[in-house]
Protein backbone atom coordinates (compact mmCIF):
# COMPACT_ATOMS: atom_id res chain seq x y z
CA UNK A 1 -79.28 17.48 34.85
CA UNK A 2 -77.56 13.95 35.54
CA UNK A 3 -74.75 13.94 37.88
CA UNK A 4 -72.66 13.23 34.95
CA UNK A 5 -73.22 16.36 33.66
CA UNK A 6 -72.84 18.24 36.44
CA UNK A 7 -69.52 16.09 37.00
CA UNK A 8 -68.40 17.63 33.81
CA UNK A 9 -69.25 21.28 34.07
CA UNK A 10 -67.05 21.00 37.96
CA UNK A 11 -63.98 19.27 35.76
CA UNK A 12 -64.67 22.65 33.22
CA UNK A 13 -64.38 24.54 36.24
CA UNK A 14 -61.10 22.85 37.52
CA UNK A 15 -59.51 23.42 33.77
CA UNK A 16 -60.52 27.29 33.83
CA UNK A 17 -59.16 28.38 36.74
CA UNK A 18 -55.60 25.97 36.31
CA UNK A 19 -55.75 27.16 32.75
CA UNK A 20 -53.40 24.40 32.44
CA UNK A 21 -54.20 20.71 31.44
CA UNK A 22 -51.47 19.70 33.37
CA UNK A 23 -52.07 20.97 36.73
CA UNK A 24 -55.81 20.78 36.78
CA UNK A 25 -55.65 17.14 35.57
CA UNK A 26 -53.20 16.75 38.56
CA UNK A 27 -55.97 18.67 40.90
CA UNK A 28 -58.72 16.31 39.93
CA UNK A 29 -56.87 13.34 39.86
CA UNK A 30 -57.08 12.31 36.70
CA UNK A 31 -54.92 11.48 32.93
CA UNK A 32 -54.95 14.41 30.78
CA UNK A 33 -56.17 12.18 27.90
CA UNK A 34 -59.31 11.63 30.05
CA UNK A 35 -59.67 15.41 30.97
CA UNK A 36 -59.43 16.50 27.17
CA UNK A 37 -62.13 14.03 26.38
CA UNK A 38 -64.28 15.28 29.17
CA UNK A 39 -64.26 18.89 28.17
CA UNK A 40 -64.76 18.13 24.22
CA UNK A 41 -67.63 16.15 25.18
CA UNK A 42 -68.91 18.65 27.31
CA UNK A 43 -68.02 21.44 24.03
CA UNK A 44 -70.19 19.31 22.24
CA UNK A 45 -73.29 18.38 24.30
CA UNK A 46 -73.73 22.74 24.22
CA UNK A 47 -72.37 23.32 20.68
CA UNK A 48 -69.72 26.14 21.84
CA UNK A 49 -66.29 26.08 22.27
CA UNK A 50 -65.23 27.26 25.58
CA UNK A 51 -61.60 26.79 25.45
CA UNK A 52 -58.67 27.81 23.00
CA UNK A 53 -56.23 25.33 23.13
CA UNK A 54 -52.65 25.57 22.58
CA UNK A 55 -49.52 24.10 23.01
CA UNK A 56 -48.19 26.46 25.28
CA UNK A 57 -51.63 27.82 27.01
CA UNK A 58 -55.23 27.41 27.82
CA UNK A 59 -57.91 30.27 27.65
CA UNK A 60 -60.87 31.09 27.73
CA UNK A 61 -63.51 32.08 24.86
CA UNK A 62 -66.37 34.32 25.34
CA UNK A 63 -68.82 31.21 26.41
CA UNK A 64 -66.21 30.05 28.36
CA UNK A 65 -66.18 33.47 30.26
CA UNK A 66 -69.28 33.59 31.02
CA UNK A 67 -69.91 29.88 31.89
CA UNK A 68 -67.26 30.29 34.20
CA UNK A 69 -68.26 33.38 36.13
CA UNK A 70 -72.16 32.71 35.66
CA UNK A 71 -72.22 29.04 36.28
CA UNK A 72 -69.54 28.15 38.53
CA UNK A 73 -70.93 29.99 41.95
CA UNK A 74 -73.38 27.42 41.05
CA UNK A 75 -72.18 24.59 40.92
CA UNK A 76 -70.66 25.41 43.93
CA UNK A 77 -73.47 26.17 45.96
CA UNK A 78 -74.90 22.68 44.45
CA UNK A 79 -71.90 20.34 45.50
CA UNK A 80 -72.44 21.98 48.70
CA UNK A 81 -75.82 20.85 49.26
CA UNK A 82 -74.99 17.20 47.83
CA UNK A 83 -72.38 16.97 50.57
CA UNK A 84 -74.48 17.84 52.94
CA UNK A 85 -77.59 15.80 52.06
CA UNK A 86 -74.64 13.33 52.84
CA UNK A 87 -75.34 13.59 56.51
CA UNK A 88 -78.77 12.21 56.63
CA UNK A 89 -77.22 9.29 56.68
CA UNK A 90 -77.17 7.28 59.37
CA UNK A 91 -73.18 7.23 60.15
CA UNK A 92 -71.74 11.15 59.99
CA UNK A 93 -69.58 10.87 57.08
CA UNK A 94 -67.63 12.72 55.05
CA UNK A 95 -64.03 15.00 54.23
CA UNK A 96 -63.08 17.70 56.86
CA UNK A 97 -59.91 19.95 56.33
CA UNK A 98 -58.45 22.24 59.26
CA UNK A 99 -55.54 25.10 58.46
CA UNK A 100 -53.40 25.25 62.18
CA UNK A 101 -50.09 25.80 63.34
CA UNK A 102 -48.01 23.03 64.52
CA UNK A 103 -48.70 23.82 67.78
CA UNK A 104 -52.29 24.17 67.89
CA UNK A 105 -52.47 20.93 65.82
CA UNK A 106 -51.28 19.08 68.39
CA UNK A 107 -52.43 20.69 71.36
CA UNK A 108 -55.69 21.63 70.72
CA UNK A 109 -57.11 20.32 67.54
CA UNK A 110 -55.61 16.50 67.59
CA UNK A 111 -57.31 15.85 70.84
CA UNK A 112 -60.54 16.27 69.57
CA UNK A 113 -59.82 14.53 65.81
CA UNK A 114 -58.35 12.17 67.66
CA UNK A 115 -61.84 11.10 69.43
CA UNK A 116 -63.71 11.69 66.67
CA UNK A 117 -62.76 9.63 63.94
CA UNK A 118 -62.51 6.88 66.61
CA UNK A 119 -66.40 7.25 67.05
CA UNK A 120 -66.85 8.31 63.35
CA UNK A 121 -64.66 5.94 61.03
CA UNK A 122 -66.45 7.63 57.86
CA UNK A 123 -64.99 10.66 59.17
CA UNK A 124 -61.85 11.73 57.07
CA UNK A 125 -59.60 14.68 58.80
CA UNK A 126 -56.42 16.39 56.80
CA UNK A 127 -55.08 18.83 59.12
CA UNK A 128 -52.39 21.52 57.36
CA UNK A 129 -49.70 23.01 59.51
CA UNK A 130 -48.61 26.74 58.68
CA UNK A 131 -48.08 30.02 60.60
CA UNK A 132 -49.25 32.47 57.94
CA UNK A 133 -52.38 34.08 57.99
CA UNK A 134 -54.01 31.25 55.41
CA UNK A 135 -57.55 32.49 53.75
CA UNK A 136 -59.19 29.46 54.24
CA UNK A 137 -61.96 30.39 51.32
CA UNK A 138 -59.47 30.20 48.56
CA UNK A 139 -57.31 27.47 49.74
CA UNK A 140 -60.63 25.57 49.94
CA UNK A 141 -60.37 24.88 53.83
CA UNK A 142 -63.60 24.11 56.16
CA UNK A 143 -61.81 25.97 58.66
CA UNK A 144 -58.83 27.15 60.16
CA UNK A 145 -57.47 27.98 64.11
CA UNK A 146 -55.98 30.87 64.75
CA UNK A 147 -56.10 33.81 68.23
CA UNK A 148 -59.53 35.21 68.37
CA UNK A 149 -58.47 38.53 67.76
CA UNK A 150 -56.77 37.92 64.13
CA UNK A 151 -60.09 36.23 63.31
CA UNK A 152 -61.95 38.57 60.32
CA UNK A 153 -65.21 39.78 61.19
CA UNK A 154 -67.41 37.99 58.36
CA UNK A 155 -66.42 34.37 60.08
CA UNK A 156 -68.18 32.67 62.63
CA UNK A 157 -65.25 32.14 65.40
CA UNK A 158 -65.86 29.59 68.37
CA UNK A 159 -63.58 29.75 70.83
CA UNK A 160 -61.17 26.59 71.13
CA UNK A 161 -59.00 27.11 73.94
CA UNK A 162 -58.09 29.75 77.03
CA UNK A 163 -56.41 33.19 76.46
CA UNK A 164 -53.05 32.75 75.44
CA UNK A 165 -49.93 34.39 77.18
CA UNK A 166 -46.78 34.91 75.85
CA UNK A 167 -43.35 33.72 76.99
CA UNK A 168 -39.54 34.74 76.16
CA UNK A 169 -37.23 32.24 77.38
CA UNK A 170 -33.63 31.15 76.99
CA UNK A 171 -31.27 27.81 78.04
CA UNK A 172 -28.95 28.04 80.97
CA UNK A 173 -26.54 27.36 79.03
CA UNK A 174 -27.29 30.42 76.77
CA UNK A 175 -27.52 32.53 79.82
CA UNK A 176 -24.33 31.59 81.28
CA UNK A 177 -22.69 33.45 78.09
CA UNK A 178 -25.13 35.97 78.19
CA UNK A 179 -27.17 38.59 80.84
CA UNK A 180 -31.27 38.55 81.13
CA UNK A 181 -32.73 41.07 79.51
CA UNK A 182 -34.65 43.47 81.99
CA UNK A 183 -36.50 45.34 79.02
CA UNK A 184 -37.85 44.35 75.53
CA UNK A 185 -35.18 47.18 74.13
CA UNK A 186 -32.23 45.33 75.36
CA UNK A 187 -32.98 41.88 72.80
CA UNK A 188 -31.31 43.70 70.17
CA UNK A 189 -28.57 42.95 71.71
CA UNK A 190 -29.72 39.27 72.09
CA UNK A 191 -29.50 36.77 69.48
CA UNK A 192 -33.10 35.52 69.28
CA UNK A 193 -34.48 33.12 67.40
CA UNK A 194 -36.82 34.29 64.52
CA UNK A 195 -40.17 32.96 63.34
CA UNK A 196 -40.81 33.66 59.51
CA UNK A 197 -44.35 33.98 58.46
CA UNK A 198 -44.66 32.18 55.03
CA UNK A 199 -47.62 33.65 53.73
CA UNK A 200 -45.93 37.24 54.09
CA UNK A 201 -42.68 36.48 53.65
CA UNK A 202 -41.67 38.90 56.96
CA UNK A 203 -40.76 37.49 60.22
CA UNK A 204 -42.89 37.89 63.39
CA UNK A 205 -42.47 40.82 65.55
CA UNK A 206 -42.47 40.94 69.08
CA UNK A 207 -45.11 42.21 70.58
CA UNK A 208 -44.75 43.98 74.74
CA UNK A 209 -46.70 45.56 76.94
CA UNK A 210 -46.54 46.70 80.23
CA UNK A 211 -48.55 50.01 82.24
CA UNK A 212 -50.41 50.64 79.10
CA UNK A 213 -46.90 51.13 77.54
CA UNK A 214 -46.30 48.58 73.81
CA UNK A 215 -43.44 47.99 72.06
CA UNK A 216 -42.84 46.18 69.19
CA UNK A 217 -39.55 44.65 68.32
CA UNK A 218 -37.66 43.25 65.30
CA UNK A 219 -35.51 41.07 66.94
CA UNK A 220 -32.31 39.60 65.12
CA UNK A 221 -30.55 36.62 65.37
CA UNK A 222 -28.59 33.39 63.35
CA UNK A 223 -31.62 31.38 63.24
CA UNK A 224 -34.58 31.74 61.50
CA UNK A 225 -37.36 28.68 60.71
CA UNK A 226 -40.87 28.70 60.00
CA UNK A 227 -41.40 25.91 62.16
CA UNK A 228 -42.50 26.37 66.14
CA UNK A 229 -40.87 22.78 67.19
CA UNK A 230 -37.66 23.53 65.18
CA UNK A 231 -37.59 27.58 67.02
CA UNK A 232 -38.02 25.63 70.37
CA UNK A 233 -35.47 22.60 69.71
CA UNK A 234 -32.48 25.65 68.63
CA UNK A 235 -33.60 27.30 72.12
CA UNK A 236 -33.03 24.07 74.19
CA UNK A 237 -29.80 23.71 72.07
CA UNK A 238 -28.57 27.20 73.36
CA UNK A 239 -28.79 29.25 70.17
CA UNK A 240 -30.58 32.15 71.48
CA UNK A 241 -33.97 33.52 72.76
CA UNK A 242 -37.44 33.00 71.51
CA UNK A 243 -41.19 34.29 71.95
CA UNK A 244 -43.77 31.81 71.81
CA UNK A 245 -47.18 31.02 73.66
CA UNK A 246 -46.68 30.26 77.71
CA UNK A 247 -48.61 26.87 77.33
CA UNK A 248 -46.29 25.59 74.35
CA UNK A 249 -42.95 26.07 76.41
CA UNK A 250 -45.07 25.35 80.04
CA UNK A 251 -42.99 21.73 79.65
CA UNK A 252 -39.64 22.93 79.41
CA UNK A 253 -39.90 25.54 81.65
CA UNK A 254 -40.89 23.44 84.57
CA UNK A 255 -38.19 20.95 84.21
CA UNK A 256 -35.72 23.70 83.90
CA UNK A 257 -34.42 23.64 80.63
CA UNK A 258 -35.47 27.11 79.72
CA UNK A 259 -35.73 29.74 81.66
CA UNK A 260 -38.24 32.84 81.82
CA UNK A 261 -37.30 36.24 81.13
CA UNK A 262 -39.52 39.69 80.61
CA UNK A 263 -42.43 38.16 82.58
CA UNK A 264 -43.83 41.22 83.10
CA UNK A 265 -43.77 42.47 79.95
CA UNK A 266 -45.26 39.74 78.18
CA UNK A 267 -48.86 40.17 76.63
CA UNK A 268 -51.39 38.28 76.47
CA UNK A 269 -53.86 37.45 73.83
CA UNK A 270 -57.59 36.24 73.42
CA UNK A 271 -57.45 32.52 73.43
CA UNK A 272 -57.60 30.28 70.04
CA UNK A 273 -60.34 30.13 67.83
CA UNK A 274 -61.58 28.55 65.35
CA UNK A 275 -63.33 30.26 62.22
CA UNK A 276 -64.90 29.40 59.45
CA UNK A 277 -67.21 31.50 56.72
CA UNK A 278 -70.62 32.51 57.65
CA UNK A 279 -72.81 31.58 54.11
CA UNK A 280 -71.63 27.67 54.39
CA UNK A 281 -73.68 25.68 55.71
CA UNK A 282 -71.73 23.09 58.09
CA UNK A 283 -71.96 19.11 57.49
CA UNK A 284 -72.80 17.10 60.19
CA UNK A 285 -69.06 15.78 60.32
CA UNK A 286 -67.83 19.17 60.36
CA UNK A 287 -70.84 20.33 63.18
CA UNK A 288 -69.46 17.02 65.40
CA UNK A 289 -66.05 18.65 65.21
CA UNK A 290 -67.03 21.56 66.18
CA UNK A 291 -68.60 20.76 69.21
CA UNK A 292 -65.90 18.05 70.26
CA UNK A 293 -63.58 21.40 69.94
CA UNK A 294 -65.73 23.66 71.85
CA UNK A 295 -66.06 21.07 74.83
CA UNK A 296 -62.49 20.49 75.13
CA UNK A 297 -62.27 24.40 74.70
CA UNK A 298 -64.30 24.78 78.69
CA UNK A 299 -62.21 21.71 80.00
């Protein structure tokens, strides 16, 4: 099969999963015109129609079905192997992309891009920020950062950076209107600063523990982002409290422009990782990431 061909069955692919002209010619990059003429050549190098076409929809026909669930796995498995038959080159090359949160974006995975692609020019990174739970396999991510112990069991997890302890803090400011807490019950009566998971839609509970004792809390509040930077900038400003990682608010809390409350109560967490699926088989870009992570990981 030429590359052209398999070039075409991938675009097929792309259409029957959109089931929309518009968005999968969008997805690959393409006109529409272009895409239509692409899958009626394809229709009639095989002499089957695999897709009804009409001005409202796209489906699939019986051939179509069955190309698509047969066939596509695939083609899969063979772009794959082209990309990484890539890396016996001599210069690592090729397209990495990382799901992280803000913070570990900056703080732990920028670092190590950061070197890389200055070694590496043929190297491309695209690093997505979000604080939900992302499943990197269908959003078509090489990998993703995230605690250790959220990681599923069927991904390989290397460890990225050192266990992480939590931190609730407040301005002066807000604490000259209002006492320290002494117990994670007493925040209810705190307005505290919420952090809304997109990808579930609820917002993140606070998590205690102290003498084998945990408590969870829904905390309440005026403010509520899905953004760590914009939850730390509202605390600085006074708003309220908020519960992030130790090592994110390490900066502000030395200089004395928040201040620490529940120490003791605060839990802490195995340290980032980051996880990707166990039946891939890594590029050589994606392997020198790795390791440029897992070194500044010990450090």
């Amino acid at each position: 099969m030429s590359k052209h061909h398999l070039d075409d069955l991938a675009t097929f692919i792309v259409v029957a999963e959109e089931k929309n002209f518009t968005r999968a010619a969008k997805r690959l990059g393409i006109s529409q015109s272009a895409l239509s003429q692409t899958i009626l050549a394809l229709e009639a190098r095989l002499g089957l129609r695999l897709l009804t076409r009409t001005t409202r929809r796209v489906s699939l026909t019986p051939a179509g079905e069955r190309m698509l669930h047969v066939i596509a796995p695939r083609i899969e498995e063979i772009q794959l192997e082209l990309k990484a038959l890539g890396d016996l080159r001599d210069k690592p090359s090729g397209s990495i992309r990382i799901s992280a949160t803000e913070y570990t974006a900056e703080a732990i995975l920028w670092p190590a891009v950061s070197g890389l692609i200055k070694l590496y020019p043929d190297i491309d990174v695209e690093v997505s920020s979000d604080y939900g739970f992302v499943d990197i396999v269908q959003d078509r991510f090489d990998a993703g950062i995230r605690p250790g112990d959220t990681v599923e069991k069927d991904m390989i997890a290397v460890r990225v950076g050192p266990d992480i302890r939590m931190a609730v803090a407040g301005s002066p400011d807000y604490f000259s209107s209002f006492p320290a807490p002494h117990t994670p019950n007493e925040l209810t009566e705190h307005n505290c600063i919420n952090l809304r998971l997109p990808r579930h839609g609820g917002m993140y509970a606070w998590e205690f523990e102290k003498g084998g004792q945990r408590i969870n809390v829904r905390v309440k509040g005026q403010l509520v982002f899905n953004s760590g930077r914009m939850v730390v900038n509202a605390a600085l400003g006074g708003h309220g409290l908020i519960y992030l990682p130790e090592s994110q608010l390490a900066p502000y809390l030395n200089e004395g422009q928040l201040v620490r409350v529940l120490d003791d109560w605060c839990r802490v967490y195995t340290g980032y990782h980051l996880y990707y699926p166990r039946n891939r088989q890594p590029t050589q870009a994606f392997s020198l990431l790795v390791e440029a992570l897992r070194h500044n990981g010990k450090s």
